[in-house]
N, C-alpha and C. Protein backbone atom coordinates (compact mmCIF):
# COMPACT_ATOMS: atom_id res chain seq x y z
N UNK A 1 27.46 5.23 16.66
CA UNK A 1 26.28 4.42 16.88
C UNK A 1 25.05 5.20 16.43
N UNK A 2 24.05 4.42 15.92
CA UNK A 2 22.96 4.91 15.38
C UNK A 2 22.21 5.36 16.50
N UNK A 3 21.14 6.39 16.25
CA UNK A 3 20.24 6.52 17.02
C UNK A 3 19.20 6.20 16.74
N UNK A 4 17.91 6.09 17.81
CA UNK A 4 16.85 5.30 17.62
C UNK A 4 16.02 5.82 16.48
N UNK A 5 15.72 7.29 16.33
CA UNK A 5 15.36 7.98 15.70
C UNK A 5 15.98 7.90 14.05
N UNK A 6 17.22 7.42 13.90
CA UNK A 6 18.19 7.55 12.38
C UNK A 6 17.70 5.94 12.36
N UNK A 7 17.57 4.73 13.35
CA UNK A 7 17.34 3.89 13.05
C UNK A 7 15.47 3.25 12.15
N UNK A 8 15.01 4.04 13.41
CA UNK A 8 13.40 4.18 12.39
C UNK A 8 13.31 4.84 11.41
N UNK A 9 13.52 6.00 10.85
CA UNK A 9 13.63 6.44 9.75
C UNK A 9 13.88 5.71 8.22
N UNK A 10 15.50 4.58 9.10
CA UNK A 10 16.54 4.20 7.57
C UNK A 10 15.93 2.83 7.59
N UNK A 11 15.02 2.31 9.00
CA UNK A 11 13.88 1.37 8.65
C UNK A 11 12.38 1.61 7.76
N UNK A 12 12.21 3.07 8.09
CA UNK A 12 10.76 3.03 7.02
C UNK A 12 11.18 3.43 5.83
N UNK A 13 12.63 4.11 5.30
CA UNK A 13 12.91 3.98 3.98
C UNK A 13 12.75 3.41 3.34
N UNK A 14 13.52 1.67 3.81
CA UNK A 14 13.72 0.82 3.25
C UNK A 14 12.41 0.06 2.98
N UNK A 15 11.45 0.15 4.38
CA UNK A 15 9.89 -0.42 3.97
C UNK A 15 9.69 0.10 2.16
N UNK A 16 9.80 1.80 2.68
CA UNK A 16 8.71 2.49 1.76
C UNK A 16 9.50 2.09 0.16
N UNK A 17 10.49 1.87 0.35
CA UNK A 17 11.52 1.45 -0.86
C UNK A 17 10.56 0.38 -2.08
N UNK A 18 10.64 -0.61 -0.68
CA UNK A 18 10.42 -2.02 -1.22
C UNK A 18 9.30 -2.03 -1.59
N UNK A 19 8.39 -1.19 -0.89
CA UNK A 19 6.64 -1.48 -0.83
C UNK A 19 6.60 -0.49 -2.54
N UNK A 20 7.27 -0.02 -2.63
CA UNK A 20 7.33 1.23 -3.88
C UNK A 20 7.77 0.26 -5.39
N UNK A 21 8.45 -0.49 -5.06
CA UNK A 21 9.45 -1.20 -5.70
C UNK A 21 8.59 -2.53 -6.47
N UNK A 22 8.48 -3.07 -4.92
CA UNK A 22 7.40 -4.36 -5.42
C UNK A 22 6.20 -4.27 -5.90
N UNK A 23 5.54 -3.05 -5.33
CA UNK A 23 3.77 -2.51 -6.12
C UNK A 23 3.47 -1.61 -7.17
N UNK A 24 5.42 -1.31 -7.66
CA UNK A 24 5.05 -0.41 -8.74
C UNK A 24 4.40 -0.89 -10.44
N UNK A 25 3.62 0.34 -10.66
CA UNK A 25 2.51 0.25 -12.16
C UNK A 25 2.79 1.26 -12.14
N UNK A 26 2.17 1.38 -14.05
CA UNK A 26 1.93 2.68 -14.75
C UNK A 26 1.33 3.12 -14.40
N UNK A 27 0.10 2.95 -13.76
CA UNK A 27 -0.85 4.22 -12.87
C UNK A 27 -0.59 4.20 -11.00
N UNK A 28 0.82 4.16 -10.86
CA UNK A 28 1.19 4.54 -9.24
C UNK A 28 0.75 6.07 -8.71
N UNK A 29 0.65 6.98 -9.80
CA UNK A 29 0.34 7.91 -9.30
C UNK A 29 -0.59 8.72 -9.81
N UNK A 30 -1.27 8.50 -10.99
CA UNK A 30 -2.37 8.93 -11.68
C UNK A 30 -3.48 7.45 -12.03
N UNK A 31 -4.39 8.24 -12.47
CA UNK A 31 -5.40 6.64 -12.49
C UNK A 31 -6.36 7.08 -13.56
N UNK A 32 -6.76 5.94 -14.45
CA UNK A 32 -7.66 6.22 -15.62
C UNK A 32 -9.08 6.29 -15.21
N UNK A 33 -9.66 5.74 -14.04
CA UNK A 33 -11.15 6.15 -13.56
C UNK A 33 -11.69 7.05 -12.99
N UNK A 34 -12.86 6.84 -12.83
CA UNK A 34 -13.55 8.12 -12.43
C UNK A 34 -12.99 8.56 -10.99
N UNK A 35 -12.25 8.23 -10.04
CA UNK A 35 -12.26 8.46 -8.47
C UNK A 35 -10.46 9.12 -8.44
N UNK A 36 -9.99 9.82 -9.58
CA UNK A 36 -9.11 10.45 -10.00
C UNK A 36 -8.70 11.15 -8.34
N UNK A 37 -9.35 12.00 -8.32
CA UNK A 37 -9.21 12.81 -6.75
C UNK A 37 -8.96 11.94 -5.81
N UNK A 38 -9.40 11.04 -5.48
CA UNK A 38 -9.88 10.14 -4.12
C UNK A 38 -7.99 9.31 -4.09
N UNK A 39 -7.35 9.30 -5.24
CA UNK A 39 -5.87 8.86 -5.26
C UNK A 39 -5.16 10.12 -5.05
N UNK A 40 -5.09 11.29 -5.41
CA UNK A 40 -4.80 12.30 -5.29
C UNK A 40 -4.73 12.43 -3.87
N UNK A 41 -5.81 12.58 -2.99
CA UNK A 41 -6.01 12.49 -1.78
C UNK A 41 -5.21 11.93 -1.09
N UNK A 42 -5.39 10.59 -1.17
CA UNK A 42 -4.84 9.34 -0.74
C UNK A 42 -3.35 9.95 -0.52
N UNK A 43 -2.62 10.30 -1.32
CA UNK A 43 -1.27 10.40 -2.11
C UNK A 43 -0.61 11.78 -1.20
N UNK A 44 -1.77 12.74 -0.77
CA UNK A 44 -1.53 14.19 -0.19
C UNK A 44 -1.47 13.80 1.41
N UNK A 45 -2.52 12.49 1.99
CA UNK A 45 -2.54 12.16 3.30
C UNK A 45 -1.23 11.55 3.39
N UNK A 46 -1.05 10.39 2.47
CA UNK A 46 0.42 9.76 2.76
C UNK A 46 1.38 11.37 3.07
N UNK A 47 1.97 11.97 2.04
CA UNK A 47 2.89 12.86 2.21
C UNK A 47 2.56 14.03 3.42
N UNK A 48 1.68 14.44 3.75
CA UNK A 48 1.59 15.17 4.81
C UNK A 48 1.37 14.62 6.13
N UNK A 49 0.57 13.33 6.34
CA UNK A 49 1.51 12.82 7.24
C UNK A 49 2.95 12.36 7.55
N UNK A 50 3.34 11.84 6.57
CA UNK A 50 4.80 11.65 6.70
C UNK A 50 5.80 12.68 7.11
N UNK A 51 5.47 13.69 6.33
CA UNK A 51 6.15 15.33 6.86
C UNK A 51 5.64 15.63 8.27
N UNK A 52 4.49 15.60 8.87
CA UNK A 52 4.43 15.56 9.86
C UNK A 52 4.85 14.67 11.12
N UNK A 53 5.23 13.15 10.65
CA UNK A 53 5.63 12.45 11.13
C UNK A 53 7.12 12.59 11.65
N UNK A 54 7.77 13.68 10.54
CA UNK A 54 9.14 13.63 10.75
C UNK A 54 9.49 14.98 11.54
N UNK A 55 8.31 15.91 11.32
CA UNK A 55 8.53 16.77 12.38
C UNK A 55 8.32 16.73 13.65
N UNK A 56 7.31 15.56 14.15
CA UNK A 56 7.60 15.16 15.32
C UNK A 56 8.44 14.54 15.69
N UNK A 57 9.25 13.70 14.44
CA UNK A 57 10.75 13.06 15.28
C UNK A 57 11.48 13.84 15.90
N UNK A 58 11.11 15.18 14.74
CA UNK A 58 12.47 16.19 15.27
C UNK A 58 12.48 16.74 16.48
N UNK A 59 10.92 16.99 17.08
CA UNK A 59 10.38 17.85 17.98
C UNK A 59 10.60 17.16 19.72
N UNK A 60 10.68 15.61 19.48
CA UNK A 60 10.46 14.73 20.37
C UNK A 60 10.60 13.51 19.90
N UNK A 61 11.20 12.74 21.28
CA UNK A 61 11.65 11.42 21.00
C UNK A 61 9.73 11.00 21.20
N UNK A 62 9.90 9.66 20.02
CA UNK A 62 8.66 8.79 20.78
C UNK A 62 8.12 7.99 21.89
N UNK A 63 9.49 6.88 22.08
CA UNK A 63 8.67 6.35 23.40
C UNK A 63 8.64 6.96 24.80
N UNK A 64 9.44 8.29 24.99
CA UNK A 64 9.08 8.63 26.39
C UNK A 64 8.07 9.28 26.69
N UNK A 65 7.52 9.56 25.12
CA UNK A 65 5.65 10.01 25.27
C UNK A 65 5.15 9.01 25.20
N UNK A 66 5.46 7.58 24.80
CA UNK A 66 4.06 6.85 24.20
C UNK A 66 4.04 6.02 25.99
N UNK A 67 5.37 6.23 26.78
CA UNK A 67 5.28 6.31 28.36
C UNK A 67 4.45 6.44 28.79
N UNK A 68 4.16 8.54 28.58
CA UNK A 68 3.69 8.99 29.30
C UNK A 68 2.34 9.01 29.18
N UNK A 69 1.70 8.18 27.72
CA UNK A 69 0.46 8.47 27.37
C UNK A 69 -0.11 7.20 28.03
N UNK A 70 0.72 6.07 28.03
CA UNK A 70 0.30 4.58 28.42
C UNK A 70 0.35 4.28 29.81
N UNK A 71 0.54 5.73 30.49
CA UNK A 71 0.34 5.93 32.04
C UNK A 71 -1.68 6.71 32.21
N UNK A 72 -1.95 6.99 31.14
CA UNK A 72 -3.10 7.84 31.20
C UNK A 72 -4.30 6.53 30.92
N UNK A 73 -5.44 6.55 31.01
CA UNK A 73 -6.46 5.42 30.68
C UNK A 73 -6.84 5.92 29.14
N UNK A 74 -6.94 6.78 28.69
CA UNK A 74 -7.71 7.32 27.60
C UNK A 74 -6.06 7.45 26.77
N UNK A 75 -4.64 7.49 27.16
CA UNK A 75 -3.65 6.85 26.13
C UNK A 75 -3.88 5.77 25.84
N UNK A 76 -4.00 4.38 26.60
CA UNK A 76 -4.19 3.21 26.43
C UNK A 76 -5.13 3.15 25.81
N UNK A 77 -6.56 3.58 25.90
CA UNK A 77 -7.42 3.11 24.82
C UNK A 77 -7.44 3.74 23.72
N UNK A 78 -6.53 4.87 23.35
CA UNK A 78 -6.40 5.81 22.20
C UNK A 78 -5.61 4.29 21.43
N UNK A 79 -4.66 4.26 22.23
CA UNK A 79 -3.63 2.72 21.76
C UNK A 79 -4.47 1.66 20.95
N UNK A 80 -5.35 1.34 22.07
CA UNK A 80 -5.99 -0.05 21.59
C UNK A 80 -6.78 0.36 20.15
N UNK A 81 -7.31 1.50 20.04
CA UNK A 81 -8.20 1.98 18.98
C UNK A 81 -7.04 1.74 17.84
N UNK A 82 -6.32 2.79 17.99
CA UNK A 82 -5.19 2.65 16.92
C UNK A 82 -5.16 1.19 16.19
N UNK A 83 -4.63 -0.07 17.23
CA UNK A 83 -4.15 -1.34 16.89
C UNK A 83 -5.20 -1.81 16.41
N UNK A 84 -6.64 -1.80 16.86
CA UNK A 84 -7.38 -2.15 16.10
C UNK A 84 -7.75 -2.32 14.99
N UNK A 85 -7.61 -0.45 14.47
CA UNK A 85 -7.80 -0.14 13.35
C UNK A 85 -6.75 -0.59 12.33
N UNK A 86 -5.82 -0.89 12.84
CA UNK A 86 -4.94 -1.38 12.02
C UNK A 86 -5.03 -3.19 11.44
N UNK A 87 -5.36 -3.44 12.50
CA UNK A 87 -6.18 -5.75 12.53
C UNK A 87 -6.86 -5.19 11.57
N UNK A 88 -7.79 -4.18 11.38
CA UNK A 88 -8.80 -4.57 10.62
C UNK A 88 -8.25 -3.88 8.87
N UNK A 89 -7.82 -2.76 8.96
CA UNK A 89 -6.84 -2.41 8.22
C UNK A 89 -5.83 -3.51 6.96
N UNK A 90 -5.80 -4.38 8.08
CA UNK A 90 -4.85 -5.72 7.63
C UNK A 90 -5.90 -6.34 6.50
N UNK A 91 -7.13 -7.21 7.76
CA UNK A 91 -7.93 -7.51 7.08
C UNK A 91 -8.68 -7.13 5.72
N UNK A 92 -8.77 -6.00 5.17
CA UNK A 92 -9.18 -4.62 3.93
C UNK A 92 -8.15 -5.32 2.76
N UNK A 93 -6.62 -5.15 3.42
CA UNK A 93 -5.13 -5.84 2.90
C UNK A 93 -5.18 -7.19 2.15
N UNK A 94 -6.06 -8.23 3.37
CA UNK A 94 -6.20 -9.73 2.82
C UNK A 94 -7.24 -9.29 1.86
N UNK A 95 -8.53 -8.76 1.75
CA UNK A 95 -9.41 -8.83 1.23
C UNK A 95 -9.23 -8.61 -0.34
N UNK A 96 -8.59 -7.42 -0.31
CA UNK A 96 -7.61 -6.66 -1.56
C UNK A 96 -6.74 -8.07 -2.29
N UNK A 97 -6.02 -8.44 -1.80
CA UNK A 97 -4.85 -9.43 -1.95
C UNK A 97 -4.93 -10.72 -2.19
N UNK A 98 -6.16 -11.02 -1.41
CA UNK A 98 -6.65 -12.85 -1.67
C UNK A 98 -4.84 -13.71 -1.26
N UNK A 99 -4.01 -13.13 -0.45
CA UNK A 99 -3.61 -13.78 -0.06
C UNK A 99 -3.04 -13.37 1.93
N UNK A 100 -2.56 -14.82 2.42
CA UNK A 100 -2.14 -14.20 3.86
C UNK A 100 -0.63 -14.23 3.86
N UNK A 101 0.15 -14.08 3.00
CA UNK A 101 1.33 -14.01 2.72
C UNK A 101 1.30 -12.48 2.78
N UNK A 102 0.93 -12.01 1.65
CA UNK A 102 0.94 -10.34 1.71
C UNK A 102 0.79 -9.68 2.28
N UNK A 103 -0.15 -10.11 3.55
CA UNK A 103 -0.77 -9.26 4.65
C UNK A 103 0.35 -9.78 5.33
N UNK A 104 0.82 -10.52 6.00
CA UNK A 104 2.06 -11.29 6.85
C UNK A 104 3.41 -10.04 6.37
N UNK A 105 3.61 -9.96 5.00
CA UNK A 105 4.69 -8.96 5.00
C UNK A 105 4.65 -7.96 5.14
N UNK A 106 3.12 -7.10 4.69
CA UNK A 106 2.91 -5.77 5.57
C UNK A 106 2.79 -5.97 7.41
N UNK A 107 2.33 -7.00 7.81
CA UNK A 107 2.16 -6.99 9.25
C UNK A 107 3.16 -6.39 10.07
N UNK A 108 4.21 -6.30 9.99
CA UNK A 108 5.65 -5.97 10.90
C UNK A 108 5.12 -4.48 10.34
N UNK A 109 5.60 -3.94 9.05
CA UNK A 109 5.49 -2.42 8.85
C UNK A 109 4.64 -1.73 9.26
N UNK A 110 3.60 -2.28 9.05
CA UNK A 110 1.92 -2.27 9.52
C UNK A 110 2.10 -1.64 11.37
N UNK A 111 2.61 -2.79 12.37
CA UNK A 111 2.35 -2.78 13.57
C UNK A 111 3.36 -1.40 13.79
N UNK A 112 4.50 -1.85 12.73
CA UNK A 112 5.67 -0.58 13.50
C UNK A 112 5.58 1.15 12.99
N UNK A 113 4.98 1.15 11.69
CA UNK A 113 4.49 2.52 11.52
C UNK A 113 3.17 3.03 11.15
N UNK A 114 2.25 2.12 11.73
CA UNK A 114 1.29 2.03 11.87
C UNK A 114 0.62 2.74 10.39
N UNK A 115 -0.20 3.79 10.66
CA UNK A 115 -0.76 4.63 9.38
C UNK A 115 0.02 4.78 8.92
N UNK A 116 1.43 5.35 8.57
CA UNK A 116 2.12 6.06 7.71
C UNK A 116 2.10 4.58 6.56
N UNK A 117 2.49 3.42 7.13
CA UNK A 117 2.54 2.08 6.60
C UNK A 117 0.93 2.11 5.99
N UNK A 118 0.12 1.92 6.20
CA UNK A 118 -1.60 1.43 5.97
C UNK A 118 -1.56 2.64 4.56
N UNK A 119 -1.54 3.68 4.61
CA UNK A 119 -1.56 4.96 3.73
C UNK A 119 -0.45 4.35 2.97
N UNK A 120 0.62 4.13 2.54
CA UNK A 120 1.57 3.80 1.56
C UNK A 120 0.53 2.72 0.87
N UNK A 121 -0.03 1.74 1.76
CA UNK A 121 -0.17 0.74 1.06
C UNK A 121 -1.35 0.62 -0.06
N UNK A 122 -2.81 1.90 1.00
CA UNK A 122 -3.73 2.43 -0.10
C UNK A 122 -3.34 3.09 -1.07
N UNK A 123 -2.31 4.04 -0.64
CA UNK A 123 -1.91 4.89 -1.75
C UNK A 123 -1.43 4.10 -3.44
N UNK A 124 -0.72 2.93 -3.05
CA UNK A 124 0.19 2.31 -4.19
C UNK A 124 -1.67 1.17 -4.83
N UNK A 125 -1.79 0.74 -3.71
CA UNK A 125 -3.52 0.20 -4.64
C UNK A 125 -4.90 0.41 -4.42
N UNK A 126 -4.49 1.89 -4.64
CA UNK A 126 -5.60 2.66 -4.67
C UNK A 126 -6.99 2.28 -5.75
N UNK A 127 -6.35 1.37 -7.14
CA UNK A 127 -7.08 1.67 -8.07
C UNK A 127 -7.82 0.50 -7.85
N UNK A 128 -6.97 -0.79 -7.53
CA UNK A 128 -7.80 -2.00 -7.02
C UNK A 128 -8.53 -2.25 -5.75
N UNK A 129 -8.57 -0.94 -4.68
CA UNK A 129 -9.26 -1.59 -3.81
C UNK A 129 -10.65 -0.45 -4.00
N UNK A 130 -10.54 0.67 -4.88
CA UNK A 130 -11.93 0.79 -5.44
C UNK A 130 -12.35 0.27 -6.11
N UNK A 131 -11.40 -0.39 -6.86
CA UNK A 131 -12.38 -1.66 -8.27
C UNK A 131 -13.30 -2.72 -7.13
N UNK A 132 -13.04 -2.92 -6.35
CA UNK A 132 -13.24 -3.86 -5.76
C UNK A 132 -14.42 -3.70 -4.99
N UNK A 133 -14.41 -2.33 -4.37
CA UNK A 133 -15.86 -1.70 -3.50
C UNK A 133 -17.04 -1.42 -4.90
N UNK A 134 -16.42 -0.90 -5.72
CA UNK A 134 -17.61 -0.95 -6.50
C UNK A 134 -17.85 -1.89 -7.44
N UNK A 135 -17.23 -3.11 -7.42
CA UNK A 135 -17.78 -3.91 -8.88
C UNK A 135 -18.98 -4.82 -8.00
């Protein structure tokens, strides 16, 4: 039997698979404009959180902390901040996308790995959601 831990994992694979799969371009990982670094970046937060993400799997299970934090007042609103940032996160997603289909299929990955999910998704359209702040 799987464990919860082998089960989230061989679940955000398969996210990061698809999200890799379905948003891939010739500039996934380099970019012809001026904000060259700012994807670079992007690209170093995804991977070092993720590595960090997995060293806390190793270190500790999650929900018998996210327990112990949602017993504290300042876990819960650390929580609510989080989810927030993520609604609005979404919203950035529709804005990018011009559609609510797209945001609907990140939504599940979105809620369940929260940033590591939001960071994949800047990372892969990085180039269109600065085209977009600056045109």
């Amino acid at each position: 039997m799987l464990t919860m831990k082998v089960r989230f994992w061989a679940l955000f694979a398969i996210f990061a698979t698809c999200a890799l799969g379905f948003g891939w371009h010739g500039d996934l990982f380099t970019t012809g404009g001026s904000w060259v670094f700012g994807k670079a970046l992007v690209w170093a937060a995804f991977l070092g959180f993720l590595a960090y993400t997995i060293y806390c799997s190793s270190e500790e299970d999650i929900l018998p902390s996210i327990r112990k934090i949602a017993e504290l007042h300042w876990g819960r609103q650390v929580g609510a901040d989080l989810y927030l940032g993520l609604c609005l996160t979404l919203f950035v997603m529709y804005l990018n996308e011009g559609s609510v289909w797209v945001v609907l299929l990140w939504l599940l990955p979105t809620l369940a790995f929260a940033n590591l999910a939001t960071l994949l998704y800047f990372a892969i359209h990085y180039d269109a959601i600065v085209a977009r702040f600056l045109a």
